[in-house]
C-alpha atoms as a PDB file:
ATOM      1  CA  UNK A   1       0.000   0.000   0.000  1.00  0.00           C
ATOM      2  CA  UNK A   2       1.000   3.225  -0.753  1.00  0.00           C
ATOM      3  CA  UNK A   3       2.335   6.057   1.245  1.00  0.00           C
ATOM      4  CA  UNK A   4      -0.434   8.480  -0.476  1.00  0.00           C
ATOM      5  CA  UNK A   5      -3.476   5.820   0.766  1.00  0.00           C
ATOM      6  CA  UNK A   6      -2.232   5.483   4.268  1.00  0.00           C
ATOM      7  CA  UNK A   7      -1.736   9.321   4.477  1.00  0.00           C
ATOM      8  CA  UNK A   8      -5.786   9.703   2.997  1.00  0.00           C
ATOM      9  CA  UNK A   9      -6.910   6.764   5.130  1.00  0.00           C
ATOM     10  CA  UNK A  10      -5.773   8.433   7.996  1.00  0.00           C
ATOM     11  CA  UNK A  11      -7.063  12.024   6.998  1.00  0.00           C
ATOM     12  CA  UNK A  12      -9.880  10.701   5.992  1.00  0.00           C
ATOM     13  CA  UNK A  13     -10.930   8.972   9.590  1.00  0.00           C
ATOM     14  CA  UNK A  14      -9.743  12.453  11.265  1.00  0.00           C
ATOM     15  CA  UNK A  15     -12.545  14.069   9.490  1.00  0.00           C
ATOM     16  CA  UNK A  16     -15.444  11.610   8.909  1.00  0.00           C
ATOM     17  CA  UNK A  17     -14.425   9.030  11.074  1.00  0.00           C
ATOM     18  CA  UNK A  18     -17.738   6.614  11.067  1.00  0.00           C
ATOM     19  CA  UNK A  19     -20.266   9.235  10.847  1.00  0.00           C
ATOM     20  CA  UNK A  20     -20.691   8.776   7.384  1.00  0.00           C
ATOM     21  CA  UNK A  21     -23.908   6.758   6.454  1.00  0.00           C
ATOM     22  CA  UNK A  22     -23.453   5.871   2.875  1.00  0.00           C
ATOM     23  CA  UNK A  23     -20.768   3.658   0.819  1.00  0.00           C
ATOM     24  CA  UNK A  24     -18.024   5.696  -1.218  1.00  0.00           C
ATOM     25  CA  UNK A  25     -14.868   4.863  -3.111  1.00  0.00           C
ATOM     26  CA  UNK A  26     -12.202   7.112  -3.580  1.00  0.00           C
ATOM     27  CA  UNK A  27      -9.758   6.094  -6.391  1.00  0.00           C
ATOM     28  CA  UNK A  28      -5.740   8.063  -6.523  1.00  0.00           C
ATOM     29  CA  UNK A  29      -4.684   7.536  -9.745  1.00  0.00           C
ATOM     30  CA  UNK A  30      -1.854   5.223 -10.000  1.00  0.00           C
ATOM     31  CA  UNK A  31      -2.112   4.529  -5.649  1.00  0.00           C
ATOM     32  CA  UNK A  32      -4.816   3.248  -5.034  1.00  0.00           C
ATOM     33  CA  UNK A  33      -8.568   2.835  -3.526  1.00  0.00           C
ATOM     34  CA  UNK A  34     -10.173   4.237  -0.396  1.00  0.00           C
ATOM     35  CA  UNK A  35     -13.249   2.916   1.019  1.00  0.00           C
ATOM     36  CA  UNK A  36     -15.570   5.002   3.279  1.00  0.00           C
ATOM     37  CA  UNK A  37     -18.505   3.814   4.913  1.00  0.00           C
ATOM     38  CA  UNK A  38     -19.885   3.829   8.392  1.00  0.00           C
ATOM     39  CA  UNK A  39     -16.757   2.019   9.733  1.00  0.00           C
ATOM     40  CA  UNK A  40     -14.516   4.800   8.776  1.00  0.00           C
ATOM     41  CA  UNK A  41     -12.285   4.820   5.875  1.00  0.00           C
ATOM     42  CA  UNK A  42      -9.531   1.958   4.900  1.00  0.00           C
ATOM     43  CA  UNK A  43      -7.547   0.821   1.930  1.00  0.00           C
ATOM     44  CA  UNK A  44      -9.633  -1.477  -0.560  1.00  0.00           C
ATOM     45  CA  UNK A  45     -11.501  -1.801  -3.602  1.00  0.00           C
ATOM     46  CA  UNK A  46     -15.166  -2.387  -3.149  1.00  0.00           C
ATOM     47  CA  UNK A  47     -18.577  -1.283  -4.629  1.00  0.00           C
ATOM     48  CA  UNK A  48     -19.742   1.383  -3.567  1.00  0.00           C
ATOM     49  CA  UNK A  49     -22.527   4.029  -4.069  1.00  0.00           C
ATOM     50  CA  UNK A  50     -20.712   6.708  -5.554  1.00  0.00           C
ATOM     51  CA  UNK A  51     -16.908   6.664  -6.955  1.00  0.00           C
ATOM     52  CA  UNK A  52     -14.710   9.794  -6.537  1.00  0.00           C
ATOM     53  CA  UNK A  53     -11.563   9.246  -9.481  1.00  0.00           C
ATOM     54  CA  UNK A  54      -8.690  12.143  -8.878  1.00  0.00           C
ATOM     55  CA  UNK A  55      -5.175  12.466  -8.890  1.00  0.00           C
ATOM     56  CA  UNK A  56      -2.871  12.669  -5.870  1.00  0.00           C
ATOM     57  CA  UNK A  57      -2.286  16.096  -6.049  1.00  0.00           C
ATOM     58  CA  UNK A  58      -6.080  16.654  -6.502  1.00  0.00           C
ATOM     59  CA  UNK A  59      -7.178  14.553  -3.666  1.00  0.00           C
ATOM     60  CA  UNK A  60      -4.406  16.034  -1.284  1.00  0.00           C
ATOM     61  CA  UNK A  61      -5.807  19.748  -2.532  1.00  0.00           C
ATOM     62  CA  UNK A  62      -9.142  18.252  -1.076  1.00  0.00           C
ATOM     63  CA  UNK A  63      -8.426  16.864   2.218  1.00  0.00           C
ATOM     64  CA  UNK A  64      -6.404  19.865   2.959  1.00  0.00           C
ATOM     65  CA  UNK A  65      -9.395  22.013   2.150  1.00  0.00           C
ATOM     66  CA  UNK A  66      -7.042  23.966  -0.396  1.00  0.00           C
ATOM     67  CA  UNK A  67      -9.606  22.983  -3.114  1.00  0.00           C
ATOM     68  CA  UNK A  68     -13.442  22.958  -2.991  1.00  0.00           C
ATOM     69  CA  UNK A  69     -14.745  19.284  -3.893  1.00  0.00           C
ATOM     70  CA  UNK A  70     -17.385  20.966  -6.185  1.00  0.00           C
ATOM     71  CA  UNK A  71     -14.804  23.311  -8.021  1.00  0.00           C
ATOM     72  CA  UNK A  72     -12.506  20.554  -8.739  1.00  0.00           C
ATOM     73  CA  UNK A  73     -15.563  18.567 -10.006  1.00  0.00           C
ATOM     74  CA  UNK A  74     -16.664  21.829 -11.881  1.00  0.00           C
ATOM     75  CA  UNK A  75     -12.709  21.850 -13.560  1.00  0.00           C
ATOM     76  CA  UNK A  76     -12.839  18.281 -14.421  1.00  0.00           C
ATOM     77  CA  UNK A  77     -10.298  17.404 -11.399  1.00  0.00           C
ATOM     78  CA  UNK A  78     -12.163  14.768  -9.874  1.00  0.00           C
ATOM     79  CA  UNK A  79     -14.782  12.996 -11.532  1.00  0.00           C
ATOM     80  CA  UNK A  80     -18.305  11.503  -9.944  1.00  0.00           C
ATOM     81  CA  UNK A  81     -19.641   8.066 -11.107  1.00  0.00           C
ATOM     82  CA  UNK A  82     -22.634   7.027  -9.151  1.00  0.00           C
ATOM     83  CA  UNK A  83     -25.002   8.398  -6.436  1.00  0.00           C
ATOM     84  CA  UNK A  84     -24.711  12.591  -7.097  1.00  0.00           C
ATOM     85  CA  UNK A  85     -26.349  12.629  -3.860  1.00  0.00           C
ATOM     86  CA  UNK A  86     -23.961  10.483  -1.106  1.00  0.00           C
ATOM     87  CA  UNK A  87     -21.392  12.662  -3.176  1.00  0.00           C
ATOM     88  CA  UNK A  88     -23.099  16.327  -2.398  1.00  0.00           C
ATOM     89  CA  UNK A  89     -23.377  14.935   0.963  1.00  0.00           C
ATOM     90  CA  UNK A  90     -19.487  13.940   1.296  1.00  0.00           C
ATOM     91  CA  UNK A  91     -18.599  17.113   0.221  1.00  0.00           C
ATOM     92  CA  UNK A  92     -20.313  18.606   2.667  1.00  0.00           C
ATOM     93  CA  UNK A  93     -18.063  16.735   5.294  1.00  0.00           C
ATOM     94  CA  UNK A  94     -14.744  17.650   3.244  1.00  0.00           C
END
């Protein structure tokens, strides 16, 4: 596993811990996948209700609230596949 996932993993449970109530993948480019669900975010590749694709860079941008999650949607940094929704609502969280 890559330095970038365990760095996001842990950012990740610092700011949503288990309080989210919904299924969502986050996919690094060339690192890696993130789940998050209601036990907290960990390295792995599941299904999931909506799928957040970014780069590093992007996804660092995001956690470290540098870069709205809607702008860099907006821009065509991250892309969305699934439930619009559970992603509005991450977003929110971010």
């Amino acid at each position: 596993m890559s330095d970038v996932i365990n760095a996001a993993v842990e950012q990740l449970n610092a700011k949503v811990g288990g309080s989210y109530d919904g299924s969502a993948k986050f996919v690094i480019e060339d690192e890696g996948s993130i789940m998050l669900d209601d036990a907290g975010a960990r390295a792995a590749d599941e299904d999931a209700e909506v799928t957040m694709t970014a780069d590093a860079d992007t996804f660092k941008e995001i956690m470290d609230g540098e870069l709205d999650p809607t702008q860099a949607f907006m821009t065509g940094r991250l892309t969305i596949d699934g439930d619009m929704g559970q992603a509005m609502k991450l977003a929110q969280v971010l």
